[in-house]
Protein backbone atom coordinates (compact mmCIF):
# COMPACT_ATOMS: atom_id res chain seq x y z
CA UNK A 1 0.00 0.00 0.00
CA UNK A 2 2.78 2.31 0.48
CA UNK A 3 4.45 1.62 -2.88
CA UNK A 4 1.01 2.34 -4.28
CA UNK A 5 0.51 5.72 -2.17
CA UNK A 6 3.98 6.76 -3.09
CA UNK A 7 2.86 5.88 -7.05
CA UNK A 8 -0.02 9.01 -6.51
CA UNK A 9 -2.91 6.23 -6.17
CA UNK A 10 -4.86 6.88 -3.84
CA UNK A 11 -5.43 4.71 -0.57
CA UNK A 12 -8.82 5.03 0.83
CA UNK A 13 -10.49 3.53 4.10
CA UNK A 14 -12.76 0.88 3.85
CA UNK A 15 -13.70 0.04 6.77
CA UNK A 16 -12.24 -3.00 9.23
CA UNK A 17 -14.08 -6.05 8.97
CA UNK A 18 -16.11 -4.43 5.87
CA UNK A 19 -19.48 -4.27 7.79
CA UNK A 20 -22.81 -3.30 6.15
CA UNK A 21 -23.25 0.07 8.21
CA UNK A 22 -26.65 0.43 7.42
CA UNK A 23 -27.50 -2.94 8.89
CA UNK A 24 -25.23 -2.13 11.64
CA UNK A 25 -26.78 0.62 12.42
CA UNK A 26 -30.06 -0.98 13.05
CA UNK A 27 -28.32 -1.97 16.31
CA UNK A 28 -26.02 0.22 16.76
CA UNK A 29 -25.24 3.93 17.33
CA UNK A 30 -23.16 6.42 14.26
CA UNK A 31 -20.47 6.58 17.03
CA UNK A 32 -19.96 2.71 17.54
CA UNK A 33 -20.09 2.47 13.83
CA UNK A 34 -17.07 4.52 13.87
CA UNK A 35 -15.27 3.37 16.92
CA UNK A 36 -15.53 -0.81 16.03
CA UNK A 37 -15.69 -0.03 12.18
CA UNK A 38 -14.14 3.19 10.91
CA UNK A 39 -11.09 3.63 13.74
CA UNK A 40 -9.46 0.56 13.73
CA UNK A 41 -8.64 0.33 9.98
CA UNK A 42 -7.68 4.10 10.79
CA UNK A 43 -5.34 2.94 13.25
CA UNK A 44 -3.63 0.23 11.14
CA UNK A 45 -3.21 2.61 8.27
CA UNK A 46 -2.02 5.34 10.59
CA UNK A 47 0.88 2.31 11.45
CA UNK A 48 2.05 2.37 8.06
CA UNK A 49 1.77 6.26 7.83
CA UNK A 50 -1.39 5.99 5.57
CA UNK A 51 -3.80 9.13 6.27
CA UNK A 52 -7.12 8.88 4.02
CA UNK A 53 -8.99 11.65 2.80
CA UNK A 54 -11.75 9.18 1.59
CA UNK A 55 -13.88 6.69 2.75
CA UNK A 56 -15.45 3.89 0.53
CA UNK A 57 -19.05 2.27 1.95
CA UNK A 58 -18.94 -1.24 1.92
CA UNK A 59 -21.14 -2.93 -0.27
CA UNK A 60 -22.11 1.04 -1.22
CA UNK A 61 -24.44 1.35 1.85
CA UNK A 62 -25.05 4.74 3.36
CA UNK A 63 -27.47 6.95 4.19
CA UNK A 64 -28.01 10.57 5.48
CA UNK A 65 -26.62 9.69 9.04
CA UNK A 66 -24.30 7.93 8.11
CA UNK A 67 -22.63 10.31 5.75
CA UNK A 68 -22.87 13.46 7.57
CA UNK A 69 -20.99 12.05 10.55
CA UNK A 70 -18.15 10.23 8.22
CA UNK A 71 -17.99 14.09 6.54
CA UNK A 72 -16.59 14.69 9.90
CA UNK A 73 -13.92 12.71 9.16
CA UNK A 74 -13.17 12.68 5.57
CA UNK A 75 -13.01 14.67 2.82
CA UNK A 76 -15.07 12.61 0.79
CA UNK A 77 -17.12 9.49 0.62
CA UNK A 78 -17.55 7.16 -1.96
CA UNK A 79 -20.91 5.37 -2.50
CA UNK A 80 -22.08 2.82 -5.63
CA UNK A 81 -24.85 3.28 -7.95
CA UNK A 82 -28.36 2.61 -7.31
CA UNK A 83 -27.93 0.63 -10.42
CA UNK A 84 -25.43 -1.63 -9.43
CA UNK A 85 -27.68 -2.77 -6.63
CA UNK A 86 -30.74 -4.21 -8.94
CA UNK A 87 -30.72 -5.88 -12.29
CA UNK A 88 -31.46 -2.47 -14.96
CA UNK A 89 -30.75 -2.54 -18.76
CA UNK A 90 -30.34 1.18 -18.59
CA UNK A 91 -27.03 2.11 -20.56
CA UNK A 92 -23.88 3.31 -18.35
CA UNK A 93 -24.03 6.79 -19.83
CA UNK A 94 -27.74 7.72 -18.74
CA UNK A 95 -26.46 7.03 -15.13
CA UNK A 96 -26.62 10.62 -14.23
CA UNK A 97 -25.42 10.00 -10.64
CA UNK A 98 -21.60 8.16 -11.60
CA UNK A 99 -21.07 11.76 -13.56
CA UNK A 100 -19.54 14.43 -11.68
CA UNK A 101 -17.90 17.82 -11.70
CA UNK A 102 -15.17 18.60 -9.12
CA UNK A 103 -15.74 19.91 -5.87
CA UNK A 104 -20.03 19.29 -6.68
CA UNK A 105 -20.70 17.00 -4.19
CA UNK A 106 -19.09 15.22 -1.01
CA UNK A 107 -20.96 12.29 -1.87
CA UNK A 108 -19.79 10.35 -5.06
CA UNK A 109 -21.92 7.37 -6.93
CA UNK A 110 -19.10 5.20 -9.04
CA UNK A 111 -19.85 2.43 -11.22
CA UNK A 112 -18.16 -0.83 -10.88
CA UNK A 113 -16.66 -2.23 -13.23
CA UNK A 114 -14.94 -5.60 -12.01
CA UNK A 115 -15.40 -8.45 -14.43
CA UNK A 116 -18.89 -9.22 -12.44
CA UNK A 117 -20.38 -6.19 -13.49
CA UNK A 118 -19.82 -6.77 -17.41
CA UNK A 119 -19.24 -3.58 -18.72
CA UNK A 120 -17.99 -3.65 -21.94
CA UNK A 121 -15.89 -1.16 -23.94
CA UNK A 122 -18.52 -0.02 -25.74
CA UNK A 123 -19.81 1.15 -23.04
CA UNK A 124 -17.15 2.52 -21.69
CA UNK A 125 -16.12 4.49 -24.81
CA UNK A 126 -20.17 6.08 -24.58
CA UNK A 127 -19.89 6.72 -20.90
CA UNK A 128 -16.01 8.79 -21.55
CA UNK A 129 -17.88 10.21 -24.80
CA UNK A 130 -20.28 11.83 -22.36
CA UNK A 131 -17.90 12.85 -19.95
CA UNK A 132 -16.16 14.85 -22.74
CA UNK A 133 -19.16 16.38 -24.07
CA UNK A 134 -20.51 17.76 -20.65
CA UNK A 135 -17.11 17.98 -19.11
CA UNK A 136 -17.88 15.64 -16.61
CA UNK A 137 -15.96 13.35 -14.30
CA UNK A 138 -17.48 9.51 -15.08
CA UNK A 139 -16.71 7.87 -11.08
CA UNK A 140 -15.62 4.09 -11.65
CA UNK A 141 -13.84 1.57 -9.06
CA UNK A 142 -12.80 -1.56 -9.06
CA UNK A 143 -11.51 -4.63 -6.51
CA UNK A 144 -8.96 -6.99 -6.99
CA UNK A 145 -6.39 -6.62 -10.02
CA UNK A 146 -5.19 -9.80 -11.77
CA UNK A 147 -3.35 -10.29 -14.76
CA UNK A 148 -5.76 -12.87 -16.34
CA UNK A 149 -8.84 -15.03 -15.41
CA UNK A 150 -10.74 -12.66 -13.48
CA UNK A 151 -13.93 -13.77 -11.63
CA UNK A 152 -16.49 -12.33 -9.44
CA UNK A 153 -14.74 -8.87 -7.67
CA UNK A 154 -11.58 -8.82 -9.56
CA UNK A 155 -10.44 -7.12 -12.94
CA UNK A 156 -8.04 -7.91 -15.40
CA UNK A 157 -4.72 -5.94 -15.49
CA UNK A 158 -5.28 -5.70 -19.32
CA UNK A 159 -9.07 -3.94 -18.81
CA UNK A 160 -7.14 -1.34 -16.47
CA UNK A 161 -5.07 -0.72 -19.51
CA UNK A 162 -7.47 -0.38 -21.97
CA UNK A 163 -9.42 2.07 -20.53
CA UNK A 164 -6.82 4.33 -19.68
CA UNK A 165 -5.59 4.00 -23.32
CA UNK A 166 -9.91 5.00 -23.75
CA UNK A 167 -9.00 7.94 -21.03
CA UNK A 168 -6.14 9.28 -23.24
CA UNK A 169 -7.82 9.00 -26.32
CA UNK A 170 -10.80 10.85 -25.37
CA UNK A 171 -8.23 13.81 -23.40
CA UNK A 172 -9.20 13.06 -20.27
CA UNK A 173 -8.13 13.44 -16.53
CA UNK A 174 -7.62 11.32 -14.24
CA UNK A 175 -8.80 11.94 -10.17
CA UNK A 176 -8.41 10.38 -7.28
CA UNK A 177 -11.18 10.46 -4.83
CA UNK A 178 -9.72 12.85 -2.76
CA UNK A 179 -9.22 15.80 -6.00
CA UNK A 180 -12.66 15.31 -6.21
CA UNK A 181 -13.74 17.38 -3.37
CA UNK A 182 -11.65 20.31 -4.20
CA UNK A 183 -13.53 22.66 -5.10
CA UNK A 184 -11.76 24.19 -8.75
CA UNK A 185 -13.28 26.85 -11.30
CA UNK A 186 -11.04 26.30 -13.78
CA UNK A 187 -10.43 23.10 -14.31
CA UNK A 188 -9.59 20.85 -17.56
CA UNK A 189 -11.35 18.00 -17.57
């Protein structure tokens, strides 16, 4: 992680024993959520002198509560589309809420796009098309990197590639979840 922090990516928190916190918070308080959930993966990072600005829900549950407390402390959250969670044949690019501008919202929706969520290049290249067009940020993520074979959360090494070679064809930027909640007025997307 610190090889990968020292590369510019980003290390987020994701919580310690990746809990559901809305289901957790059917028996628990916002402040236990934090203390058993949010503060010891803190504290581990912290070890390895790891300091997140972002937080990533796992499974992409939140709510109101939830993220107004975490805003507390983080810069910014990360959430999944409402998409994501149900089958929909709607088409990546009329996902309004994985299409951002910088510094809009604390709050980001990002599409998955391990090799369990099947999104295609085509898609892809209509989603980054978009982006362009509305100078937009499109939010994606992604699990486990392998170099072939992926299954279930992971994604292929060679996907990675190809969509940043889709990234630089189309001119775009690259942010980490962090640049996101800087606020900028002049920015080139």
């Amino acid at each position: 992680m610190q090889t990968l922090d020292s590369l510019g990516f980003e290390i987020g928190c994701h919580g310690y024993k990746h809990i559901d916190a809305v289901k957790y918070l059917e028996t628990h308080s916002l402040q236990e959520y934090y203390n058993n959930e949010v503060l010891p993966a803190l504290k581990i990072m912290d070890k390895i002198n790891l300091h997140p600005g972002s937080f990533s829900y796992p499974y992409g549950m939140n709510n109101d509560s939830l993220d107004n407390y975490l805003l507390g402390y983080f810069k910014i959250l990360r959430d999944i589309t409402d998409e994501q969670r149900k089958q929909t044949t709607r088409e990546i690019e009329d996902i309004d809420e994985i299409f951002c501008k910088k510094g809009e919202s604390k709050v980001v929706s990002s599409l998955g796009i391990d090799v369990i969520f099947n999104i295609d290049e085509k898609s892809l290249r209509h989603a980054l098309q978009r982006a362009k067009l509305n100078k937009e940020i499109l939010c994606l993520y992604a699990h486990c990197p392998v170099v072939s074979d992926a299954t279930g959360y992971q994604i292929e090494t060679g996907y990675i590639y190809n969509l940043i070679s889709l990234i630089n064809e189309y001119g775009l930027n690259t942010y980490t979840f962090s640049e996101l909640s800087a606020t900028v007025y002049d920015v080139n997307y």
